[in-house]
C-alpha atoms as a PDB file:
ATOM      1  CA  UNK A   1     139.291   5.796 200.356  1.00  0.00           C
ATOM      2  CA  UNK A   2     135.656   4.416 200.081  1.00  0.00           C
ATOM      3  CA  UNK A   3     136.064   2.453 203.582  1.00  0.00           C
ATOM      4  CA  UNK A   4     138.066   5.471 205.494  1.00  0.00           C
ATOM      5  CA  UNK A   5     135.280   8.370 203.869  1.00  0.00           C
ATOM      6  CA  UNK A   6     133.902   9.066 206.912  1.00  0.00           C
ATOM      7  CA  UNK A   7     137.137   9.557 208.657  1.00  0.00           C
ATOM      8  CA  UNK A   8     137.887  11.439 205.552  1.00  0.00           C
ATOM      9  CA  UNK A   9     134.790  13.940 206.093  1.00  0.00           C
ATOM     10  CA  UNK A  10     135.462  14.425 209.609  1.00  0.00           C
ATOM     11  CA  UNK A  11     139.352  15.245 209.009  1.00  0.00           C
ATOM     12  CA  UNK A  12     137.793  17.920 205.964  1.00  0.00           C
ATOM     13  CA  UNK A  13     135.212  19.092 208.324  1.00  0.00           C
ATOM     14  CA  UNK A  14     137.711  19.812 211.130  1.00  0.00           C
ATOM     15  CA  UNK A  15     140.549  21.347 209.332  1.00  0.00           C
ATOM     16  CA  UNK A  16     137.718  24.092 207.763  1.00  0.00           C
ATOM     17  CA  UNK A  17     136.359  24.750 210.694  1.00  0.00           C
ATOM     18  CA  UNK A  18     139.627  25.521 212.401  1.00  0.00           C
ATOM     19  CA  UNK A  19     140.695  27.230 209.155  1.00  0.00           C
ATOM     20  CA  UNK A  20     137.420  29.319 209.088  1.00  0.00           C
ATOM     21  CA  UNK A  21     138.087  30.321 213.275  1.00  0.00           C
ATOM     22  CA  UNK A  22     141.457  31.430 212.619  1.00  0.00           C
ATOM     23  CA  UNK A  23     140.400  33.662 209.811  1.00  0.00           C
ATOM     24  CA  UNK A  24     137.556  35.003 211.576  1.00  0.00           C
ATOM     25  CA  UNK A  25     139.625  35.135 214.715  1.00  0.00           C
ATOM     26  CA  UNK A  26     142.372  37.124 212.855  1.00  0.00           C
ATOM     27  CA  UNK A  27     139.789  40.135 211.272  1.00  0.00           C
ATOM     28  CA  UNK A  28     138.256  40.521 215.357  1.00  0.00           C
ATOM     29  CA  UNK A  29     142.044  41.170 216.298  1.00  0.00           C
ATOM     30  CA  UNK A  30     142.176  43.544 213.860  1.00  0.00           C
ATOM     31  CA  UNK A  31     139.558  45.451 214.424  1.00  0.00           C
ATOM     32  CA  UNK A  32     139.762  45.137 218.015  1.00  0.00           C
ATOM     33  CA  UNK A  33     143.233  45.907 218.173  1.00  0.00           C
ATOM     34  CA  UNK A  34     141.990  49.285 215.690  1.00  0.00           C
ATOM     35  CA  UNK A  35     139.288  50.189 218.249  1.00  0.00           C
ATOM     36  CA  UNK A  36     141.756  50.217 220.756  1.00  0.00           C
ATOM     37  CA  UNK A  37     144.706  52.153 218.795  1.00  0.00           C
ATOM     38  CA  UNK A  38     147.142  49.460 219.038  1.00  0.00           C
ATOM     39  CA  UNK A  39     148.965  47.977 216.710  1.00  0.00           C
ATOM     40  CA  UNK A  40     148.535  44.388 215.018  1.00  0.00           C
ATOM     41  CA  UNK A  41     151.157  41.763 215.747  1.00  0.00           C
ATOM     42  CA  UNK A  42     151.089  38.352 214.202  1.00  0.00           C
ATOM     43  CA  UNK A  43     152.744  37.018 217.666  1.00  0.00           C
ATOM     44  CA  UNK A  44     150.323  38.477 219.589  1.00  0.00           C
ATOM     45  CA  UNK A  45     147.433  37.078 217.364  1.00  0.00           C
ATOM     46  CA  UNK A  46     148.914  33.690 217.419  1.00  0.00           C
ATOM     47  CA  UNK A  47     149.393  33.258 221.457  1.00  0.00           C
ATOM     48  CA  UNK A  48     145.691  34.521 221.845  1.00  0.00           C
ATOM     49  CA  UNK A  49     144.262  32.452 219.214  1.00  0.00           C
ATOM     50  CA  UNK A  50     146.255  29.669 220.074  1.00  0.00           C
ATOM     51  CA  UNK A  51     145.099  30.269 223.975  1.00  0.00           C
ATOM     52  CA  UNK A  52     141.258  30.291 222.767  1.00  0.00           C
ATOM     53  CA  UNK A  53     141.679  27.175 220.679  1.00  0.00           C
ATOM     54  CA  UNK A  54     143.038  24.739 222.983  1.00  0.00           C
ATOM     55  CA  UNK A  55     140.003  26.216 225.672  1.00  0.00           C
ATOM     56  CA  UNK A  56     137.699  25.290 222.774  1.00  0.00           C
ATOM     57  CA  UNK A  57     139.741  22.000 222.499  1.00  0.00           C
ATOM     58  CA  UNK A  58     139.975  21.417 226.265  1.00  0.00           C
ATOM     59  CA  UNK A  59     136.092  21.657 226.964  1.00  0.00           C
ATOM     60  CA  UNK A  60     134.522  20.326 223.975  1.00  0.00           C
ATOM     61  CA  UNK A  61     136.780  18.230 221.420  1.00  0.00           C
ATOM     62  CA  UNK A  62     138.959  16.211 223.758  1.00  0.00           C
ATOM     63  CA  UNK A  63     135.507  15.001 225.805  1.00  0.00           C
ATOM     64  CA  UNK A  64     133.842  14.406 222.518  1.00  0.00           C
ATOM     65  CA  UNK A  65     136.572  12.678 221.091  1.00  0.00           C
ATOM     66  CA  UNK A  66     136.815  10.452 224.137  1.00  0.00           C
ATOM     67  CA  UNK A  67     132.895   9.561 224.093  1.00  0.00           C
ATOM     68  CA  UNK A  68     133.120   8.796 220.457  1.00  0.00           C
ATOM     69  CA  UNK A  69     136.602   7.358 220.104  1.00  0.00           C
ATOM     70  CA  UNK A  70     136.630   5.451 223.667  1.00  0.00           C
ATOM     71  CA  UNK A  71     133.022   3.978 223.181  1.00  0.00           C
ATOM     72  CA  UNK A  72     133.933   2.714 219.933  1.00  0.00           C
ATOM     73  CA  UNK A  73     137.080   1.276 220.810  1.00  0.00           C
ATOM     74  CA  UNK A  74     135.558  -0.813 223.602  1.00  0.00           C
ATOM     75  CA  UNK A  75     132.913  -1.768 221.074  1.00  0.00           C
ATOM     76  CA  UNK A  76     135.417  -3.033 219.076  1.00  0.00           C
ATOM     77  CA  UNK A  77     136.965  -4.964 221.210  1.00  0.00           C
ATOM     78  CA  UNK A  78     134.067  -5.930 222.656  1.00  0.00           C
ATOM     79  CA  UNK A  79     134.301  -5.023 225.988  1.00  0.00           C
ATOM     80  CA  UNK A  80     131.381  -7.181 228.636  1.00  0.00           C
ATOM     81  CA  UNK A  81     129.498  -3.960 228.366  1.00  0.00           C
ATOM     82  CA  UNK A  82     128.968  -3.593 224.861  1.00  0.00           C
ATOM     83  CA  UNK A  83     128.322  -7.359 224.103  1.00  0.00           C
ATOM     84  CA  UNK A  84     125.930  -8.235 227.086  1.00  0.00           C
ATOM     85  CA  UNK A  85     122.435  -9.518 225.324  1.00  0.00           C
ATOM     86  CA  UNK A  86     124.714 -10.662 222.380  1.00  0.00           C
ATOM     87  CA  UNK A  87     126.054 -13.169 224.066  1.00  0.00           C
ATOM     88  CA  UNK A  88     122.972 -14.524 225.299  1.00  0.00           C
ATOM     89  CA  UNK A  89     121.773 -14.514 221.464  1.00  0.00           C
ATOM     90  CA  UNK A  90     124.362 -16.328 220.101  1.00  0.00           C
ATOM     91  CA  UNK A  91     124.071 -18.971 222.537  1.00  0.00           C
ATOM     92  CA  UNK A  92     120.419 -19.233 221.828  1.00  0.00           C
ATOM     93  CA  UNK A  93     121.116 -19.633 218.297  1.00  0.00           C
ATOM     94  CA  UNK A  94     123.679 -22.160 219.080  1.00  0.00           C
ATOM     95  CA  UNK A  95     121.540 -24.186 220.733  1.00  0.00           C
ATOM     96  CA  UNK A  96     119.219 -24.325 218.406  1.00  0.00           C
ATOM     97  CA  UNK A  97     122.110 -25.250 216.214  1.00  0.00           C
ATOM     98  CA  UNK A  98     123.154 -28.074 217.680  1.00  0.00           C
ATOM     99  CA  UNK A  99     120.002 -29.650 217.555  1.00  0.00           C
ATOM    100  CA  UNK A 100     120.267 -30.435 214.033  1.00  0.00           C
ATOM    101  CA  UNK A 101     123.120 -32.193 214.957  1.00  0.00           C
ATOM    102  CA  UNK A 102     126.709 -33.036 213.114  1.00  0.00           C
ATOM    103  CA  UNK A 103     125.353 -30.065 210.408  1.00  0.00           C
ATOM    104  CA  UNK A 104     124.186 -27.763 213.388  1.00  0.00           C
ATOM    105  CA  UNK A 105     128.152 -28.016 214.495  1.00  0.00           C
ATOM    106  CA  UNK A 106     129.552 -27.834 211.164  1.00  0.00           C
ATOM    107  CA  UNK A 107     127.201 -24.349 210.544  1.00  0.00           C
ATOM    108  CA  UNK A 108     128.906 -23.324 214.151  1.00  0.00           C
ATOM    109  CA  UNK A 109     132.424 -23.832 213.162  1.00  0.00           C
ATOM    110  CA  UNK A 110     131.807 -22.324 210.176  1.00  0.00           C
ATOM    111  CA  UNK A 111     130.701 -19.095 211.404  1.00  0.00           C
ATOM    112  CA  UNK A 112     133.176 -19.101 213.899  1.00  0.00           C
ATOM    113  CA  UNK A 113     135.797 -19.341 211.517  1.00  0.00           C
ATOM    114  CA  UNK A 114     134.381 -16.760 209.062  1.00  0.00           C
ATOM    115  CA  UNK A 115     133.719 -14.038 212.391  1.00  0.00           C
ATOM    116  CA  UNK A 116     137.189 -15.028 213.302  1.00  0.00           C
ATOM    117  CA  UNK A 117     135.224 -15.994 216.819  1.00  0.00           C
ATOM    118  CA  UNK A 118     138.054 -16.834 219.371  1.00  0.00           C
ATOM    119  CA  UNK A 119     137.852 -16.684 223.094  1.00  0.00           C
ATOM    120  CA  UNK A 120     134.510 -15.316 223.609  1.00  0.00           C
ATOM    121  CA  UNK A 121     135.059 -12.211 221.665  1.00  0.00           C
ATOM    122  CA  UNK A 122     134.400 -11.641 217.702  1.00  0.00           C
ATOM    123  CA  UNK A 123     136.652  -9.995 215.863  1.00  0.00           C
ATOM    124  CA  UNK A 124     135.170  -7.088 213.164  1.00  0.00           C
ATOM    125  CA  UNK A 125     135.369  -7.812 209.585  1.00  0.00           C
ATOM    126  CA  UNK A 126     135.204 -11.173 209.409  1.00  0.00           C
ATOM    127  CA  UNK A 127     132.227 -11.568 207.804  1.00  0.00           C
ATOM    128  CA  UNK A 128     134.253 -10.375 203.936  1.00  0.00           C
ATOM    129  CA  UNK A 129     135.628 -13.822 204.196  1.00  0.00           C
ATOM    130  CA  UNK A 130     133.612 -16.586 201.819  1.00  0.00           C
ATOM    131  CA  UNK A 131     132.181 -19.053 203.967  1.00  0.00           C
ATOM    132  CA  UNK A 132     133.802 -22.258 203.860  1.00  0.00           C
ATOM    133  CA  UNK A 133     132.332 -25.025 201.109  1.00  0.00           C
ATOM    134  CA  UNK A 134     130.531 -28.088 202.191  1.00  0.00           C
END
């Protein structure tokens, strides 16, 4: 639960607010549908509630969801874009590395191993792995 919470928060923070517009959403019916004289149907609530939610969904949640969801998915898997300067770093540090010599390397393959760094990309959540003994 502790490494999902802020998933967690953003499911609970969703499914109130679409709770909360629903409710509010079903008294303005009402009380439209009173200042007009007509009567209140359920069906006719849902397929105009359900018409103004996906709009709201349309325009705002399915582009932020792609800007948030998208971005971080390419930053996971490390797309060229998101990794540009890093790659330049760790080569740097490499370097340096290497010029303690058969240590420098073993350090290296260390890391790599513990980053689970494989064909120019590293993989998240390698770093909860001990690193290895001397």
């Amino acid at each position: 639960m502790k490494r999902y919470a802020y998933g967690w928060l953003t499911a609970a923070f969703f499914l109130i607010s679409i709770a909360l517009h629903w409710i509010f959403g079903w008294y303005a019916y009402v009380d439209d549908a009173a200042q007009h004289g007509q009567v209140v149907q359920v069906s006719s609530y849902l397929v105009e509630m359900g018409r103004d939610t996906f709009e709201n969904w349309q325009s705002e949640f399915l582009q932020l969801i792609w800007q948030v969801v998208g971005l971080a998915y390419f930053l996971y898997v490390g797309s060229p874009a998101s990794k540009e300067n890093d790659d330049r770093l760790e080569a740097k540090v490499d370097a340096l590395l290497k010029l303690s010599g058969e240590k420098g390397e073993a350090i290296i393959a260390d890391l790599d191993h513990r980053y689970l760094r494989t064909h120019g990309h590293a993989q998240p959540h390698g770093h909860n792995e001990p690193p290895v003994a001397e």
